[in-house]
Protein backbone atom coordinates (compact mmCIF):
# COMPACT_ATOMS: atom_id res chain seq x y z
CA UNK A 1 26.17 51.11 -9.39
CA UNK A 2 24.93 48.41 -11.25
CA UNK A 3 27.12 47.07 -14.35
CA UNK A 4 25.32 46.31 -18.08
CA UNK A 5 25.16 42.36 -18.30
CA UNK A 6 28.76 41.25 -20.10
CA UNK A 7 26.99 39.48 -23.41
CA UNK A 8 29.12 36.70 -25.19
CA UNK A 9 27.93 33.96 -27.18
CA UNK A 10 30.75 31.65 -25.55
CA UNK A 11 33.26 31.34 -23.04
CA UNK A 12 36.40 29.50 -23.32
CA UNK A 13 38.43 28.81 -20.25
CA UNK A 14 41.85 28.15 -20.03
CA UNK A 15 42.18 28.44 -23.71
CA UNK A 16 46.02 27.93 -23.78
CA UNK A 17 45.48 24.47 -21.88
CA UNK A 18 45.36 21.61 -23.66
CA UNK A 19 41.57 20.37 -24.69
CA UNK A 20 38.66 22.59 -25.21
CA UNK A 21 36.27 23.94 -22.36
CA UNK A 22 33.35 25.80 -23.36
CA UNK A 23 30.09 27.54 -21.86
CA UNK A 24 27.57 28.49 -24.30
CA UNK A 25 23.70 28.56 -25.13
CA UNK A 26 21.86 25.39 -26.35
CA UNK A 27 19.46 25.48 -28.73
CA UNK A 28 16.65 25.00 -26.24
CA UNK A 29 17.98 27.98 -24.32
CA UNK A 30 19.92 26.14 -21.53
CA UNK A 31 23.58 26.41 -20.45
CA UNK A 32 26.06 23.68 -22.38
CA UNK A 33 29.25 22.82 -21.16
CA UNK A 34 31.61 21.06 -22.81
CA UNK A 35 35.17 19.99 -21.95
CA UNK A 36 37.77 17.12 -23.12
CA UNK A 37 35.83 14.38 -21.29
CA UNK A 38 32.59 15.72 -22.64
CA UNK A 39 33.11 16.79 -26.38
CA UNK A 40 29.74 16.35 -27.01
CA UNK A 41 28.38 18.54 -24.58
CA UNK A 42 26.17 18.55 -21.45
CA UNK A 43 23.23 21.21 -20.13
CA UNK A 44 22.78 22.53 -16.73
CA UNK A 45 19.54 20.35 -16.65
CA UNK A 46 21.45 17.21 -17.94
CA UNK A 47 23.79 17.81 -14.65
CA UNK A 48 20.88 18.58 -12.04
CA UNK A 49 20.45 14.77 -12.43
CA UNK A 50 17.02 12.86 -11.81
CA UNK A 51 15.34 15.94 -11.22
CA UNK A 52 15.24 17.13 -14.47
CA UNK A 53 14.21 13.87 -15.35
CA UNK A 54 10.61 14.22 -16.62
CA UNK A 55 7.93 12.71 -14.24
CA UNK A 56 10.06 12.63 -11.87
CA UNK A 57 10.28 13.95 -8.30
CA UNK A 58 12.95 13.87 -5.96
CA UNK A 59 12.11 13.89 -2.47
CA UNK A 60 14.56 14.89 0.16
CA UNK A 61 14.68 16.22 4.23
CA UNK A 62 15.74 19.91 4.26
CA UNK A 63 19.09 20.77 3.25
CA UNK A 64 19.82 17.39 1.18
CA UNK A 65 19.29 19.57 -2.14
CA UNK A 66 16.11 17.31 -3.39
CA UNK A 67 13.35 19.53 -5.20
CA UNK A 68 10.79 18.65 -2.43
CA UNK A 69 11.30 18.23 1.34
CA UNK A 70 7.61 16.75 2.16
CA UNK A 71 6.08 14.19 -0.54
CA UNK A 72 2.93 15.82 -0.55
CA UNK A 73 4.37 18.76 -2.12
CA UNK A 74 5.86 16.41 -4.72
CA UNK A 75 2.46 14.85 -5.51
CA UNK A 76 0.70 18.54 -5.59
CA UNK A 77 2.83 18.79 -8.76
CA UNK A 78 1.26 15.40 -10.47
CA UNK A 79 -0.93 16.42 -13.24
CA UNK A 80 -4.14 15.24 -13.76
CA UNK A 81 -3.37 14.19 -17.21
CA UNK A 82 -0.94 11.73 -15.05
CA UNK A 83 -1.55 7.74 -16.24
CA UNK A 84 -0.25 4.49 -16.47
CA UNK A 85 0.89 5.29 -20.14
CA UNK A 86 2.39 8.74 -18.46
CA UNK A 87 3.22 7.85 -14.92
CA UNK A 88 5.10 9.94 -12.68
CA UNK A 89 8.04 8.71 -9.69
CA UNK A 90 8.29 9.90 -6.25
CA UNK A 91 11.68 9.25 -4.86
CA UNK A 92 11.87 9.52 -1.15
CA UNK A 93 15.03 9.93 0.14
CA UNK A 94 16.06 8.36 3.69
CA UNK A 95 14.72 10.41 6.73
CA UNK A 96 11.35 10.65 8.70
CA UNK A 97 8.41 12.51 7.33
CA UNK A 98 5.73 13.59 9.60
CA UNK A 99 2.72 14.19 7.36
CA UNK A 100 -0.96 13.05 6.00
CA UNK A 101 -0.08 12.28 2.63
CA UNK A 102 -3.05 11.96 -0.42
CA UNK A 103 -2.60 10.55 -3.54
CA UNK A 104 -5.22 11.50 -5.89
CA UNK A 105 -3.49 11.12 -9.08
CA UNK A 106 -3.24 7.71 -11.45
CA UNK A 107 -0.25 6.18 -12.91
CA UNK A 108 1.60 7.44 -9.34
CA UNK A 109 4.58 5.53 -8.00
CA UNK A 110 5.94 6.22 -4.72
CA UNK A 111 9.52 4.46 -3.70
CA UNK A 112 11.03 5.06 -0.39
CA UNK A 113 14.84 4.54 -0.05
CA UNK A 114 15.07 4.26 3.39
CA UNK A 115 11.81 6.84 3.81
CA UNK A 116 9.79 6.68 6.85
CA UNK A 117 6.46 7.80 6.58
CA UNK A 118 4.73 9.01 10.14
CA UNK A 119 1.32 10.45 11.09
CA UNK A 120 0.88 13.87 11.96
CA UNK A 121 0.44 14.36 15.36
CA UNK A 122 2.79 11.41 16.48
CA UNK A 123 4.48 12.10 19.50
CA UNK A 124 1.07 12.78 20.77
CA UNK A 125 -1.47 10.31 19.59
CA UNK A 126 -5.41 11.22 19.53
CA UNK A 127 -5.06 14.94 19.47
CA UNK A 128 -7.11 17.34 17.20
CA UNK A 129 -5.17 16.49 13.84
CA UNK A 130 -4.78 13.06 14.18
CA UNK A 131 -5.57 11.69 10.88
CA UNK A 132 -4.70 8.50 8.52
CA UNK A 133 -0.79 8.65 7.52
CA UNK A 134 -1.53 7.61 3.39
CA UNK A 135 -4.72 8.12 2.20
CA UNK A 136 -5.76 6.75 -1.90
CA UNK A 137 -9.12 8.33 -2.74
CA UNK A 138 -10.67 10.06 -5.66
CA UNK A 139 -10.42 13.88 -5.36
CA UNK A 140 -9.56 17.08 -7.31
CA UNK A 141 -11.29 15.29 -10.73
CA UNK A 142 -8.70 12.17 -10.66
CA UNK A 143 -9.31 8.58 -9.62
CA UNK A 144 -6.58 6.91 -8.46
CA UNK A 145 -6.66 3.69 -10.55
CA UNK A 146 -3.72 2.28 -10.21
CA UNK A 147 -1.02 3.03 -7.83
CA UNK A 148 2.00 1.54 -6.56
CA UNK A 149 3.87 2.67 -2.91
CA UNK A 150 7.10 0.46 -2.85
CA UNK A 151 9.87 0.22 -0.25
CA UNK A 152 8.27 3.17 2.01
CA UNK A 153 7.63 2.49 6.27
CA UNK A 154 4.71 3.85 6.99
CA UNK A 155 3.36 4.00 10.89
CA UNK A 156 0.45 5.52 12.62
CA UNK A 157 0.08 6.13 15.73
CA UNK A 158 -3.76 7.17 16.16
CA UNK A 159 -7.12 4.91 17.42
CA UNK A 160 -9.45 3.65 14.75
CA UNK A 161 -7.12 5.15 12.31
CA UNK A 162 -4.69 3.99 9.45
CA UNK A 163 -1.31 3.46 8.28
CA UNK A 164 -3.16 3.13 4.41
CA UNK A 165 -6.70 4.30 3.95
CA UNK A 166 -8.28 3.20 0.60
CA UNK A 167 -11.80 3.99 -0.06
CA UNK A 168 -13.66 4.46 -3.04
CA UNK A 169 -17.37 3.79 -2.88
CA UNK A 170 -20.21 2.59 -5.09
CA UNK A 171 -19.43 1.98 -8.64
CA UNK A 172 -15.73 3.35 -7.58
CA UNK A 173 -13.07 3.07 -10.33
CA UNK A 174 -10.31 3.24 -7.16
CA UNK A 175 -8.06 0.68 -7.76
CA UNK A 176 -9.47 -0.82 -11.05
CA UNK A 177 -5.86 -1.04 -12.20
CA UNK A 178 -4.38 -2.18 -9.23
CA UNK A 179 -3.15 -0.65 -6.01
CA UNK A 180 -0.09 -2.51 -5.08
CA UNK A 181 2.03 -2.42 -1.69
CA UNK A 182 5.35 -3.61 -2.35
CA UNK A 183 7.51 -4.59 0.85
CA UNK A 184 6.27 -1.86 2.58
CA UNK A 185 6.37 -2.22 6.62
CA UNK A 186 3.42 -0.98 8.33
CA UNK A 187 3.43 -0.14 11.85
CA UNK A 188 0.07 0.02 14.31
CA UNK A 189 1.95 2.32 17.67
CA UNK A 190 -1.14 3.18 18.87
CA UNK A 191 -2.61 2.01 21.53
CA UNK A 192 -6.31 1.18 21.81
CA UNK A 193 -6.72 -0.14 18.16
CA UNK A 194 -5.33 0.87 14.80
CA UNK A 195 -5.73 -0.25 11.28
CA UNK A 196 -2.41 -0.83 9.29
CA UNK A 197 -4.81 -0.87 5.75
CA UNK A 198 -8.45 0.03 5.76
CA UNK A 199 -9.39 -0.44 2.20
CA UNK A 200 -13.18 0.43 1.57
CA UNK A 201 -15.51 -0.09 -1.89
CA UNK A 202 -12.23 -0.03 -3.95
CA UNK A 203 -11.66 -2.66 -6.98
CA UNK A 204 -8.20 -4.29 -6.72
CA UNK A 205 -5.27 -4.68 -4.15
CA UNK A 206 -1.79 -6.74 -3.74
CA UNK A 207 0.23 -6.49 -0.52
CA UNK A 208 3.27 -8.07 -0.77
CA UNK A 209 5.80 -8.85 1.23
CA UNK A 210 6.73 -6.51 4.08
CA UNK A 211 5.82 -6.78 7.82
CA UNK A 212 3.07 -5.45 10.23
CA UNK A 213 4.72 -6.29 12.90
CA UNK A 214 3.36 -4.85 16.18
CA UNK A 215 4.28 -5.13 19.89
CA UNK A 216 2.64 -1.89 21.32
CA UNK A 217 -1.29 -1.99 19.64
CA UNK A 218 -2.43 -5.72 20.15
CA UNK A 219 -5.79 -4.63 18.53
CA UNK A 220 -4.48 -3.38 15.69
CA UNK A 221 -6.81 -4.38 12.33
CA UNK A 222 -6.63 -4.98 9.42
CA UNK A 223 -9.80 -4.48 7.71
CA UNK A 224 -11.04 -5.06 4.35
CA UNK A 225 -14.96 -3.96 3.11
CA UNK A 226 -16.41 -4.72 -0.45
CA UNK A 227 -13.63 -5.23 -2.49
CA UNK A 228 -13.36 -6.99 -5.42
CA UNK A 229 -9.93 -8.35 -4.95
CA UNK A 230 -7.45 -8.59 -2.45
CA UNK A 231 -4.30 -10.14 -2.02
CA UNK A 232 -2.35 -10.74 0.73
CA UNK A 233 1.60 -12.68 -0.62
CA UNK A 234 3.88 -13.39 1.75
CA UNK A 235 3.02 -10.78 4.22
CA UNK A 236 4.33 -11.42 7.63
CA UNK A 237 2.83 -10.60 10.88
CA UNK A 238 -0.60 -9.38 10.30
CA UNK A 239 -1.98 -8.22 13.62
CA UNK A 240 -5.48 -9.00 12.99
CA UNK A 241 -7.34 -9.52 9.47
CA UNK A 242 -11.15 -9.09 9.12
CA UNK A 243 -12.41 -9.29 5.48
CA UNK A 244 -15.84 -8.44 4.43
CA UNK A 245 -18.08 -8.85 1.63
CA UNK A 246 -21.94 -7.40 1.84
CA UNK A 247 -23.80 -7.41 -2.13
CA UNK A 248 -26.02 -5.23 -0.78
CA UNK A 249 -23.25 -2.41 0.18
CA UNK A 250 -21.33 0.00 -1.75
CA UNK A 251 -19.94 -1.98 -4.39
CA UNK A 252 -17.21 -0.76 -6.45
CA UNK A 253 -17.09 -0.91 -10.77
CA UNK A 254 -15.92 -4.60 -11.24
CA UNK A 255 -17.01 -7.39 -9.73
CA UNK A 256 -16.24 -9.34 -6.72
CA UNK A 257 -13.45 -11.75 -7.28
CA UNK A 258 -12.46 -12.76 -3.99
CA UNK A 259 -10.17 -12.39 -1.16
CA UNK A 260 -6.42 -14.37 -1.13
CA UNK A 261 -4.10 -15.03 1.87
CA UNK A 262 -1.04 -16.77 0.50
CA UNK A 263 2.21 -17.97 2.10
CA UNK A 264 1.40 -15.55 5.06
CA UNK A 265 3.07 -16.18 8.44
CA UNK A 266 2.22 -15.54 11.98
CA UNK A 267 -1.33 -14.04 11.57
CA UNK A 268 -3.14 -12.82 14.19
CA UNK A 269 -1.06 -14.38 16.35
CA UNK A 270 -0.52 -11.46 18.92
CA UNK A 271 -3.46 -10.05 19.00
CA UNK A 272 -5.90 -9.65 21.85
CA UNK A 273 -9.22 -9.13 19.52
CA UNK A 274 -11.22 -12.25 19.52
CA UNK A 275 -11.45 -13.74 17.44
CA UNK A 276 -8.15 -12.53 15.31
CA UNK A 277 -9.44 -13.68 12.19
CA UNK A 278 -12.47 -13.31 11.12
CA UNK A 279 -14.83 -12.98 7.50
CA UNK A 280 -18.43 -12.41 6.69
CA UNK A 281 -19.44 -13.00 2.95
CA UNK A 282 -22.52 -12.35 2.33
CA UNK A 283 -24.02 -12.64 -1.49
CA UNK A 284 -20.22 -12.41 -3.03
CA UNK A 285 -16.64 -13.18 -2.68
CA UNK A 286 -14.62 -15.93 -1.46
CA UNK A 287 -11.52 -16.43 0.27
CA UNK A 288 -8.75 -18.76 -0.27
CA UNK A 289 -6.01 -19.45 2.56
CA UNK A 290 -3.23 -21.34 0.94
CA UNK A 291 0.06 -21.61 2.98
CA UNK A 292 -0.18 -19.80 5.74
CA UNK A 293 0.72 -20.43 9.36
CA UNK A 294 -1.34 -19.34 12.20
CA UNK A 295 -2.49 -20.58 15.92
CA UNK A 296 -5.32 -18.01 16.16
CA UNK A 297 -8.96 -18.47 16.18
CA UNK A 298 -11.09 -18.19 12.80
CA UNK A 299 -14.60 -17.65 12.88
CA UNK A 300 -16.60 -17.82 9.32
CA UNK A 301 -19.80 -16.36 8.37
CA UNK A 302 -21.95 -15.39 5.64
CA UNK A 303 -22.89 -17.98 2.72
CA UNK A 304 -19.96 -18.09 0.67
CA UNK A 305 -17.40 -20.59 0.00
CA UNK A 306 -14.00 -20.67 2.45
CA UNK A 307 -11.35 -22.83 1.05
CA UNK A 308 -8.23 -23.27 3.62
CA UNK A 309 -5.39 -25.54 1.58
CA UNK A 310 -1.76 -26.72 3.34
CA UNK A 311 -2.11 -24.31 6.21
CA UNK A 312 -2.24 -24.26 9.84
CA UNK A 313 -5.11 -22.16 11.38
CA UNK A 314 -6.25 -22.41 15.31
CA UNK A 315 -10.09 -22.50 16.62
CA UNK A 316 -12.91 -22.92 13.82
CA UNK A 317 -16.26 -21.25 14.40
CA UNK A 318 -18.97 -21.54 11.38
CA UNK A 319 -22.07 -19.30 10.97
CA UNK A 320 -24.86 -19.46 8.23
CA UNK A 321 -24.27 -21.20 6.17
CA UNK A 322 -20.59 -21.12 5.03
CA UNK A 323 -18.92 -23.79 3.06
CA UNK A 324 -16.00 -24.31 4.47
CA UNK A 325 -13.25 -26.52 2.31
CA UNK A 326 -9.90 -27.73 4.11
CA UNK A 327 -7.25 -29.77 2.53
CA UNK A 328 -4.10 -31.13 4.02
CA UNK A 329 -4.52 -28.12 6.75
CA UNK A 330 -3.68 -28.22 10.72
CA UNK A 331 -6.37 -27.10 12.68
CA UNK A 332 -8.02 -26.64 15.86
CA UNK A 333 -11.55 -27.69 17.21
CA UNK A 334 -14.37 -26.74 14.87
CA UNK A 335 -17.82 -25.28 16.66
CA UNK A 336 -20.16 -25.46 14.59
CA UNK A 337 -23.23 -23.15 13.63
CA UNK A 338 -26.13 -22.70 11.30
CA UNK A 339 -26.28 -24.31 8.35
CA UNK A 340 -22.54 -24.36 7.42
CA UNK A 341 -20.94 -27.55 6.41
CA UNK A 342 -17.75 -28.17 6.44
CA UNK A 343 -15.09 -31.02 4.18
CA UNK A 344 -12.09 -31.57 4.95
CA UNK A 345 -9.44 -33.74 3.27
CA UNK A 346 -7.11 -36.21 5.11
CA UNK A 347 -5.03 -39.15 4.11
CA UNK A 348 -8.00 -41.48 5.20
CA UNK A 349 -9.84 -39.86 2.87
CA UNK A 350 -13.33 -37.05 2.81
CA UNK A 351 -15.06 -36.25 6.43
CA UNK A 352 -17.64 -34.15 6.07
CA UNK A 353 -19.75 -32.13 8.91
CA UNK A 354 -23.11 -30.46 8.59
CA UNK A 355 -23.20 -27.81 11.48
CA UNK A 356 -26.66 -26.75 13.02
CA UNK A 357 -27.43 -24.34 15.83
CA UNK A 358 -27.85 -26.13 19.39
């Protein structure tokens, strides 16, 4: 038979022990312990630690006691009044998590702590389910403006799909904050050609540092389409990089700034896609290259300015009518094509060639 709750309005343990040890009811309703350490007092909520922490969310494999074992269930929780004057924490614990995450949600941080991030369907790549591992995209009445993923390994292990998938569209707001990737290694294990980020229409992004290092999916992309800014800071290992501007696409809400590759080692450099490198800009955009190091081919289109500055690149090929900029840069041969025209900077002074279709 059930017993009638025993009330009290405090317990004292041990009381004929030296120092005072209490259990009673805090104002707000919680449990308050107190002892000889803790004279002032501490609630049940205090103790759970950073998950009672408001904004945020611990996430943890099963049985490590975190509030969430997947991190999509953590970012389900994210309000939409979420911002980046009320931003909420993910916490990923250490462990592998096999899911298609979607963040949704601005003001969002995501930090892995030794966190590995896989695509569904992994073991098996291709299959019905196969799907982008981290997707940023407006949804559910939010747009994602700025969001940071530090610290977290994400892979994917699918054809023609990514390890990060941004896309907004025209006029987006995606990104008008800033997306940032923060020493985050991103790993292409498929096998006919994947896309470690495939960032569409949004406004502004900053990878940096972190590898893409790959040595199963040599056509693994990295593609970049109508965004205003990108920057790519001391990223190593970039399998292959093509980046995009068309005026007449899908434009996002602020204008085109340009693209950046700086201090960026290695690129393209094991790919088999030919050429590794490659950017059309077409009415918009331009790209800087400052300080990178790279033996693989570049080809240039479009009719915007290219400026390449104390870098190494391989094979040159110019369409349109490009105007292509090098200073104190290694290269290989140039072939030249339309109307581009290329300067280029050495110790014996400016060279200059004007590039016209055989």
């Amino acid at each position: 038979m059930a017993q009638d709750p025993f009330k009290v309005d405090q317990l004292q343990i041990e009381p004929g022990q030296a120092g005072t040890r209490l259990i009673k009811r805090a104002a707000d309703g919680s449990l308050w312990f107190f002892d000889a350490l803790l004279t002032g007092g501490i609630t049940l909520s205090q103790l759970a630690g950073l998950r009672s922490v408001q904004n945020i969310m611990v996430v943890g494999k099963a049985g490590a006691g975190a509030a969430y074992t997947t991190i999509q269930s953590a970012l389900d929780v994210v309000p939409a009044t979420s911002s980046p004057s009320n931003p909420y924490f993910v916490l990923v614990g250490p462990g592998q998590y096999r899911e298609t995450v979607n963040v949704v949600r601005d003001g969002v941080t995501i930090v892995g702590f030794g966190a590995v991030l896989q695509s569904l369907m992994e073991a098996t790549p291709n299959v019905p389910g196969a799907y982008h591992t981290l997707v940023i995209q407006a949804a559910l009445g939010t747009v994602p403006r700025k969001v940071t993923i530090q610290d977290l390994e994400i892979t994917n292990a699918h054809d023609n799909y990514a390890c990060v998938r941004i896309a907004g569209g025209a006029a987006s707001e995606v990104g008008s904050g800033d997306i940032r990737l923060i020493n985050c290694p991103l790993k292409a294990t498929a096998a006919g050609g994947n896309r470690p980020i495939w960032a569409t229409s949004m406004n502004y992004l900053l990878v940096t540092g972190g590898s893409m290092w790959t040595d199963v999916d040599t056509s693994a992309l990295v593609l970049i389409e109508e965004c205003s800014h990108v920057v790519f800071d001391h990223v190593q290992d970039i399998p292959a990089l093509q980046l995009d501007y068309d005026s007449t696409g899908d434009l996002p809400s602020e204008p085109a700034v340009g693209y950046q590759l700086n201090g960026c080692l290695n690129v393209g450099e094991v790919s088999a896609l030919d050429p590794p490198i490659s950017s059309t800009l077409s009415g918009g955009s331009l790209l800087d290259i400052v300080g990178c190091s790279s033996r693989a081919a570049v080809s240039l289109a479009g009719n915007r300015a290219v400026s390449i500055f104390g870098s190494r690149v391989g094979a040159i090929t110019l369409a349109g009518s490009v105007v292509l900029s090098l200073t104190g840069t290694q290269r290989g041969a140039v072939t030249p094509g339309g109307t581009a025209t290329l300067s280029e900077s050495t110790q014996w002074g400016e060279t200059s060639l004007v590039a016209v279709d055989s």
